[in-house]
Protein backbone atom coordinates (compact mmCIF):
# COMPACT_ATOMS: atom_id res chain seq x y z
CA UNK A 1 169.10 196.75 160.70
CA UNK A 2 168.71 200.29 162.35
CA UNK A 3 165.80 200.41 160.04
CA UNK A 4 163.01 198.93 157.76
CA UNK A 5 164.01 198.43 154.28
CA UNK A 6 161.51 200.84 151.85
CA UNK A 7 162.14 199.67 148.52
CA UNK A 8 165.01 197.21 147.09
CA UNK A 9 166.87 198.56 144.31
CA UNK A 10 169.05 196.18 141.71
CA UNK A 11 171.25 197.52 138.85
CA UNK A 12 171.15 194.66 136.50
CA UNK A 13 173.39 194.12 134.04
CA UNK A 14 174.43 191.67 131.12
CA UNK A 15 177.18 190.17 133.24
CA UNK A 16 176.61 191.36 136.86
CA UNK A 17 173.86 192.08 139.88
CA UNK A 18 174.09 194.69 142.28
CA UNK A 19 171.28 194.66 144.56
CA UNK A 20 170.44 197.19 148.02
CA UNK A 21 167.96 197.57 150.44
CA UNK A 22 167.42 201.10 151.31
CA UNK A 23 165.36 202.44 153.62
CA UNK A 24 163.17 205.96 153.11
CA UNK A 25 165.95 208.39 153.35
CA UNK A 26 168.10 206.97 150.97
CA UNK A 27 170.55 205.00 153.31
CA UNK A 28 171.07 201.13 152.45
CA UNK A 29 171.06 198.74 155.10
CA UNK A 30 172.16 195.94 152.90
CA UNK A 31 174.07 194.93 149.56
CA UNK A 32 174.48 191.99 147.69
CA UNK A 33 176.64 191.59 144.66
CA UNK A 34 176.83 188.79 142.07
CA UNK A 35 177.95 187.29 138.73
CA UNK A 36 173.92 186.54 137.76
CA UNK A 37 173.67 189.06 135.17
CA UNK A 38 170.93 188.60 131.92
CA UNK A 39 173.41 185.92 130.63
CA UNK A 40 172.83 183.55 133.71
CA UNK A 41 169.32 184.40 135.08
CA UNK A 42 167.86 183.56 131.52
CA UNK A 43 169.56 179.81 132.71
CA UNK A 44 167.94 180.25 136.26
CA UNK A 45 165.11 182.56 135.77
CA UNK A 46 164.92 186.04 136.62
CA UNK A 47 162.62 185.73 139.59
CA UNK A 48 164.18 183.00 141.49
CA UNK A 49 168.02 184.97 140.77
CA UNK A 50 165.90 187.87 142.04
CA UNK A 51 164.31 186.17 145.62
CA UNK A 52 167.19 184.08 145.78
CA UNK A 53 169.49 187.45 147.07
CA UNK A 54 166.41 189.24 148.45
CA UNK A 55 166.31 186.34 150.60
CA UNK A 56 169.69 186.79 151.83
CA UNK A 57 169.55 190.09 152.62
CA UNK A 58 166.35 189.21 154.83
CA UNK A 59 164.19 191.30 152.71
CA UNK A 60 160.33 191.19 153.60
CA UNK A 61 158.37 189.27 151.67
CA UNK A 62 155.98 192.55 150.53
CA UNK A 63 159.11 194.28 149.83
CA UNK A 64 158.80 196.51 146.51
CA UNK A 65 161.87 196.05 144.26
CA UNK A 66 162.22 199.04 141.36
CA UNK A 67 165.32 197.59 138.97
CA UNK A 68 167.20 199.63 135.66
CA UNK A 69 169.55 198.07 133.16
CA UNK A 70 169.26 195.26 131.11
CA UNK A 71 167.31 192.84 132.94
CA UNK A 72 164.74 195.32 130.82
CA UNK A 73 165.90 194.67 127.63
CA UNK A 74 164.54 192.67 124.78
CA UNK A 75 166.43 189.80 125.92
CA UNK A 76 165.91 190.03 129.67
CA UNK A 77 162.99 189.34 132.15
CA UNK A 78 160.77 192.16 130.26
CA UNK A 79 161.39 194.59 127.83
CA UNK A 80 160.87 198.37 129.19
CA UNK A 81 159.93 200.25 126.42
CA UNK A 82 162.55 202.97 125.36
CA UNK A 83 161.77 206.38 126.02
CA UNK A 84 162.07 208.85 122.56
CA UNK A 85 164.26 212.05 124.23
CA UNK A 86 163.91 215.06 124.56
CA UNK A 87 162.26 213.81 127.60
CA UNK A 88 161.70 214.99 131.41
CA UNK A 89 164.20 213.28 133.05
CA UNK A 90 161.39 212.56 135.91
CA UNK A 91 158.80 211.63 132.94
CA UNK A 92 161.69 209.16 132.45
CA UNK A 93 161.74 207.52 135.40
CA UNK A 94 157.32 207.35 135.54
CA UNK A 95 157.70 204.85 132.68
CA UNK A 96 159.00 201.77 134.66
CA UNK A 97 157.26 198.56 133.58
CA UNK A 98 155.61 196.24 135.81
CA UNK A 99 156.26 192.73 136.09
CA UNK A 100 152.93 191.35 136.37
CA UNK A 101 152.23 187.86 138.06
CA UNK A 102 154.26 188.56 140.88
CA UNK A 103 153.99 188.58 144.81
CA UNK A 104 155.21 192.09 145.18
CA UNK A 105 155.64 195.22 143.17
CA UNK A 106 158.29 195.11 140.96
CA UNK A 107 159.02 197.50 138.28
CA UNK A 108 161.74 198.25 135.60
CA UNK A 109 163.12 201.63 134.74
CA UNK A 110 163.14 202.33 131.12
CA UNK A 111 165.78 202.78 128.38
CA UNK A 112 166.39 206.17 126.42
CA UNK A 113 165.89 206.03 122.56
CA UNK A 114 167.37 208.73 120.73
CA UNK A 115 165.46 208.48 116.86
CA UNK A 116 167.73 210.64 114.46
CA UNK A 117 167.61 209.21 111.65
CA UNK A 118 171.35 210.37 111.39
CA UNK A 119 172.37 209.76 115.07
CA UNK A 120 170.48 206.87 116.05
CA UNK A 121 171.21 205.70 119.91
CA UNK A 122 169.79 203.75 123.26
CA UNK A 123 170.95 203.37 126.38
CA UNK A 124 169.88 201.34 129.12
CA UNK A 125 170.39 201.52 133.04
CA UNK A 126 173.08 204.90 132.44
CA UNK A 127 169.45 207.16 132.51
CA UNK A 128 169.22 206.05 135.91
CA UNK A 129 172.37 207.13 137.03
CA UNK A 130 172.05 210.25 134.97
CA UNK A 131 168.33 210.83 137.58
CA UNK A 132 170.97 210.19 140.49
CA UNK A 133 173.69 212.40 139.71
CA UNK A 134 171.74 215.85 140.93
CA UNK A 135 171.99 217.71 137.94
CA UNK A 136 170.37 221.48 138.61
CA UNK A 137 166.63 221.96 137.60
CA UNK A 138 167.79 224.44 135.15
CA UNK A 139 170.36 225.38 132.53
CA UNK A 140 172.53 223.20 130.06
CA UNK A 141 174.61 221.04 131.51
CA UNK A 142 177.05 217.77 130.29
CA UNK A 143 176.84 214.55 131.67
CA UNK A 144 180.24 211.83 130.84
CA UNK A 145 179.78 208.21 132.05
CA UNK A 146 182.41 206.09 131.60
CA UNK A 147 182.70 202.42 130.72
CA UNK A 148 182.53 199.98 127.79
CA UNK A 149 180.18 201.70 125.84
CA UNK A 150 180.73 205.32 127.50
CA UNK A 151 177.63 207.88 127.14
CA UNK A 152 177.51 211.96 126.85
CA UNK A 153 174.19 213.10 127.66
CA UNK A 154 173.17 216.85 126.92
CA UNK A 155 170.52 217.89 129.32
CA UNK A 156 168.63 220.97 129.41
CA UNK A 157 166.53 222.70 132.01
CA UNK A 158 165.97 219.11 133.50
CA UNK A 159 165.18 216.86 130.43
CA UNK A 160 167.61 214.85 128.48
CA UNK A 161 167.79 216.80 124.91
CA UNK A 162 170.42 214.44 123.20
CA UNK A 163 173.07 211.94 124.14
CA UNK A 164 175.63 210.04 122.33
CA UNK A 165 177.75 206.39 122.65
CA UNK A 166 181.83 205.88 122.45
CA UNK A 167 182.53 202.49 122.60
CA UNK A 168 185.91 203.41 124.29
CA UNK A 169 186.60 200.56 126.69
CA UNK A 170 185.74 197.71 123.93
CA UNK A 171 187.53 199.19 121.82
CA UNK A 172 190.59 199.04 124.07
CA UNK A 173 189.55 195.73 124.33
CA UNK A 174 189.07 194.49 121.22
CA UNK A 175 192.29 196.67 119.56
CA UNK A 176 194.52 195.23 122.68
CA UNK A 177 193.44 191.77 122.05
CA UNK A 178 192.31 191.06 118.91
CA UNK A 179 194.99 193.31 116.74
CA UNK A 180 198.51 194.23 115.48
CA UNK A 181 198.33 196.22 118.65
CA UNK A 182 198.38 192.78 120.89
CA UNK A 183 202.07 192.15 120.06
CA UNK A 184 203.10 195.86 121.43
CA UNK A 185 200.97 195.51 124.94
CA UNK A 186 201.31 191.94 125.29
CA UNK A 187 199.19 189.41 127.40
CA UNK A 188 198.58 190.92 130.52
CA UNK A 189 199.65 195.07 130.78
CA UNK A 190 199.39 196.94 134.07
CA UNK A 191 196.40 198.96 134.80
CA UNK A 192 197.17 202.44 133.33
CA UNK A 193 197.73 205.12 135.37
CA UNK A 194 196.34 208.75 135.18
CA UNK A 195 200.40 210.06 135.71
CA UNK A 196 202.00 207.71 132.84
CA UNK A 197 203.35 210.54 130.80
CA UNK A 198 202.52 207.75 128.28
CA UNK A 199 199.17 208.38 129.00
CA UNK A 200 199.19 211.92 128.99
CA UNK A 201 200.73 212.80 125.92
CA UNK A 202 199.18 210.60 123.81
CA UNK A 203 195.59 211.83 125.04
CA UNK A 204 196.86 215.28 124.37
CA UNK A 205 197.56 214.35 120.76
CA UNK A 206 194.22 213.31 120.79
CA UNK A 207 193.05 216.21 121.91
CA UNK A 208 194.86 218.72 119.79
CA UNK A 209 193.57 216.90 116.53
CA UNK A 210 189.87 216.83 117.11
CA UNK A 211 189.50 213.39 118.66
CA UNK A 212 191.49 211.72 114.70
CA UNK A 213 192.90 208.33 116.32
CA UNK A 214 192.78 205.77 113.61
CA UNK A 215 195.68 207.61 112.09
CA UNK A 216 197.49 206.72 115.47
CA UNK A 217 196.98 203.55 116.22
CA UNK A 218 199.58 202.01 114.20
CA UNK A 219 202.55 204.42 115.61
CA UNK A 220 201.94 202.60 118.71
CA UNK A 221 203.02 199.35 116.99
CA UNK A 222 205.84 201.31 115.30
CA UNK A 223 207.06 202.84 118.81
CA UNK A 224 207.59 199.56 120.25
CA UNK A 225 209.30 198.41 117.04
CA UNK A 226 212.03 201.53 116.91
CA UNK A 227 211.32 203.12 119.76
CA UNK A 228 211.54 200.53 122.46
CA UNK A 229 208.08 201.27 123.91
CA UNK A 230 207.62 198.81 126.64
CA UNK A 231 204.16 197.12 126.66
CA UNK A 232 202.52 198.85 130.05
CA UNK A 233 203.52 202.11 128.52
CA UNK A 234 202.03 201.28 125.23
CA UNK A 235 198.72 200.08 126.90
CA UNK A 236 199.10 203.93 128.63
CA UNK A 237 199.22 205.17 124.88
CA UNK A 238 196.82 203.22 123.56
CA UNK A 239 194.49 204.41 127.00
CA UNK A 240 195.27 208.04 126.61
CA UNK A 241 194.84 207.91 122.84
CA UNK A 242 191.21 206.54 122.71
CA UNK A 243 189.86 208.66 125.70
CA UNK A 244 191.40 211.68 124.70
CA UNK A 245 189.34 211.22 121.46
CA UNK A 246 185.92 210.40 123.16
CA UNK A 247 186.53 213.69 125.10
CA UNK A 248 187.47 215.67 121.83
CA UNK A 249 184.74 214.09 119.96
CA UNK A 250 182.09 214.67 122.22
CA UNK A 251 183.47 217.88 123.10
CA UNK A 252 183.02 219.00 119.26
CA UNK A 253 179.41 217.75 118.92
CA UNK A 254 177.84 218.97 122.40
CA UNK A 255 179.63 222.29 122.70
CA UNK A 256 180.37 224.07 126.12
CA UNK A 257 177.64 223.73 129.03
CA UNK A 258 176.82 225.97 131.60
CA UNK A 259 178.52 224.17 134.24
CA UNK A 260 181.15 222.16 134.97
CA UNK A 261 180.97 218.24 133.07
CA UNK A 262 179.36 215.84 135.56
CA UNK A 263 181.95 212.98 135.68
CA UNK A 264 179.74 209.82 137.06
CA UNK A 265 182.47 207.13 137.61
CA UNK A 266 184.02 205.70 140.01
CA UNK A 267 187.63 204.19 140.70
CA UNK A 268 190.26 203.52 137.79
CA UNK A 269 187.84 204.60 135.19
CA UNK A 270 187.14 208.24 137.37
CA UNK A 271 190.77 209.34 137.83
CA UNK A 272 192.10 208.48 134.04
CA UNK A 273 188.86 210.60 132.86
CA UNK A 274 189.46 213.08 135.29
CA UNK A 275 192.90 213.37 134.54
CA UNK A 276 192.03 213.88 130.83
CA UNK A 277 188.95 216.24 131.47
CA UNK A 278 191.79 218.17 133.40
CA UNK A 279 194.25 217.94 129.80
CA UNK A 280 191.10 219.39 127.66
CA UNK A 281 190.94 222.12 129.87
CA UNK A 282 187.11 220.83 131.04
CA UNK A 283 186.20 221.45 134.25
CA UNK A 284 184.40 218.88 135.92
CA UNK A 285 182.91 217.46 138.89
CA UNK A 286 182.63 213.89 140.03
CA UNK A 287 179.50 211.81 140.70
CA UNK A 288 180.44 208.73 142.08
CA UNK A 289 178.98 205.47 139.99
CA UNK A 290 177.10 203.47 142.42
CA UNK A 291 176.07 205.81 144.95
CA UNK A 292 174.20 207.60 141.31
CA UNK A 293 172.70 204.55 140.67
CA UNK A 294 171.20 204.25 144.41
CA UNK A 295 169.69 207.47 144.13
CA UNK A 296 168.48 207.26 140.54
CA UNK A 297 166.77 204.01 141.66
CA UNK A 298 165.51 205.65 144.59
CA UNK A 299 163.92 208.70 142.81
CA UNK A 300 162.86 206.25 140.24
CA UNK A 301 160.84 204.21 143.01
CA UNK A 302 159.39 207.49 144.02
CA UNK A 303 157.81 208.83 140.80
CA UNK A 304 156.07 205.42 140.53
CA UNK A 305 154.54 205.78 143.82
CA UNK A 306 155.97 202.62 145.07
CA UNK A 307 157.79 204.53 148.41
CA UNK A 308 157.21 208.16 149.68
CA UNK A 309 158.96 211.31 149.94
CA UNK A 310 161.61 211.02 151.57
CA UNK A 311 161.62 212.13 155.61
């Protein structure tokens, strides 16, 4: 290494581990990534998944480790208690939990609770990335992050003031799989791309009526049926339909910001959402996934004292 590790930094999921050492300016000398998400280290327990890959990424035995996502959930190796919003987004990060009876100092970055009795929502390891994505100090601004369950946040003069869940990518999932719709995609579609005109148009009928897809869903099914839509352009339809209604949804509830949409995503998932940002006339900017996560866990680490300023 071309320096000493400061603080290890895991983004632990249901399914998956991503782990780095990073030294005190932010650059990481190592990474390990794993299939020993919450499901498996409940099997193994959480701190022998956790030494087992500091190990092999020669970590020091003193080594603090500052973690986000749900390892911290009810079901994981402690619950961090949710934090209500409107909160600091730094506030945020000071309410890690300590695991107690360990060796070293490790801590887990809580989850964001939003109460409303009419819009009740969590997240859980997203907040992180949103403290990572270097939103300004001040003004309104509009965070999108992608993904199975994808989250808006609304964030104001640096707190988080509201956010909001579309369960986009299960419901692609679950509609592709588990519905009429299987029989017009098929077993195994291509990966959609951001040019399918398939793609584009449908997400632009999203788009021009308010985010309304239920009332779509089955013309897909009837395309294929007297249309001839093949089944990798009907996945692109199906694609373009749902995220094109996130985007008008969310758009309608949060209203305009004072800067571009922060975009934190990365491959696949970053150009389709750009490309339908780009088709609501948004303008946006892109964070990429994991290196927001790195820095959220960073900053994180820092507000609990656990590593310094950085150089």
């Amino acid at each position: 290494m071309s320096s000493a590790p400061a603080i290890a930094a895991l983004d632990w999921g249901t399914t998956r581990l991503r782990a780095w050492l990073i030294d005190s300016s932010g650059k990481v000398l190592a990474e390990r990534r794993g299939d020993d998400g919450l499901i498996t280290a409940r099997e193994k327990g959480f701190a022998k998944v956790l030494e087992g890959h500091l190990a092999a990424m020669g970590a020091p035995e003193t080594l603090p480790v500052i973690i986000c996502g749900m390892a911290g959930s009810r079901q994981g190796w402690i619950e961090a208690p949710y934090v209500t919003v409107p909160a600091p987004i730094g506030a945020i990060l000071r309410g890690a939990a300590r695991i107690e009876g360990q060796s070293r100092d490790i801590r887990i970055v809580p989850g964001l609770a939003q109460r409303l009795t009419d819009a009740p929502d969590v997240m859980r390891g997203e907040e992180t990335q949103l403290a990572g994505a270097g939103l300004p100090a001040k003004g309104r601004h509009l965070v999108c992050m992608p993904g199975t369950h994808s989250k808006w946040v609304a964030a104001e003069d640096g707190a988080v003031v509201g956010f909001g869940t579309w369960p986009t990518g299960e419901l692609y999932s679950v509609l592709a799989a588990h519905s009429i719709l299987k029989h017009s995609l098929g077993e195994h579609p291509a990966p959609v791309a951001a040019d399918s005109p398939f793609f584009r148009q449908w997400c632009e009928r999203a788009l021009g009526e308010g985010g309304d897809v239920t009332s779509k869903l089955f013309a897909i099914r009837a395309a294929g049926l007297l249309q001839g839509l093949q089944p990798n352009d009907a996945a692109a339809c199906l694609s373009g339909l749902l995220i094109g209604g996130e985007i008008a949804s969310a758009r309608r509830r949060y209203g305009a910001s004072d800067a571009p949409v922060a975009l934190i995503a990365s491959g696949a998932l970053a150009t389709l959402y750009g490309a339908a940002l780009d088709l609501a006339g948004l303008a946006f900017r892109t964070v990429d996934a994991d290196e927001a996560v790195r820095a959220g866990l960073v900053e994180a680490a820092r507000e609990n004292g656990m590593i310094g300023d950085a150089p």
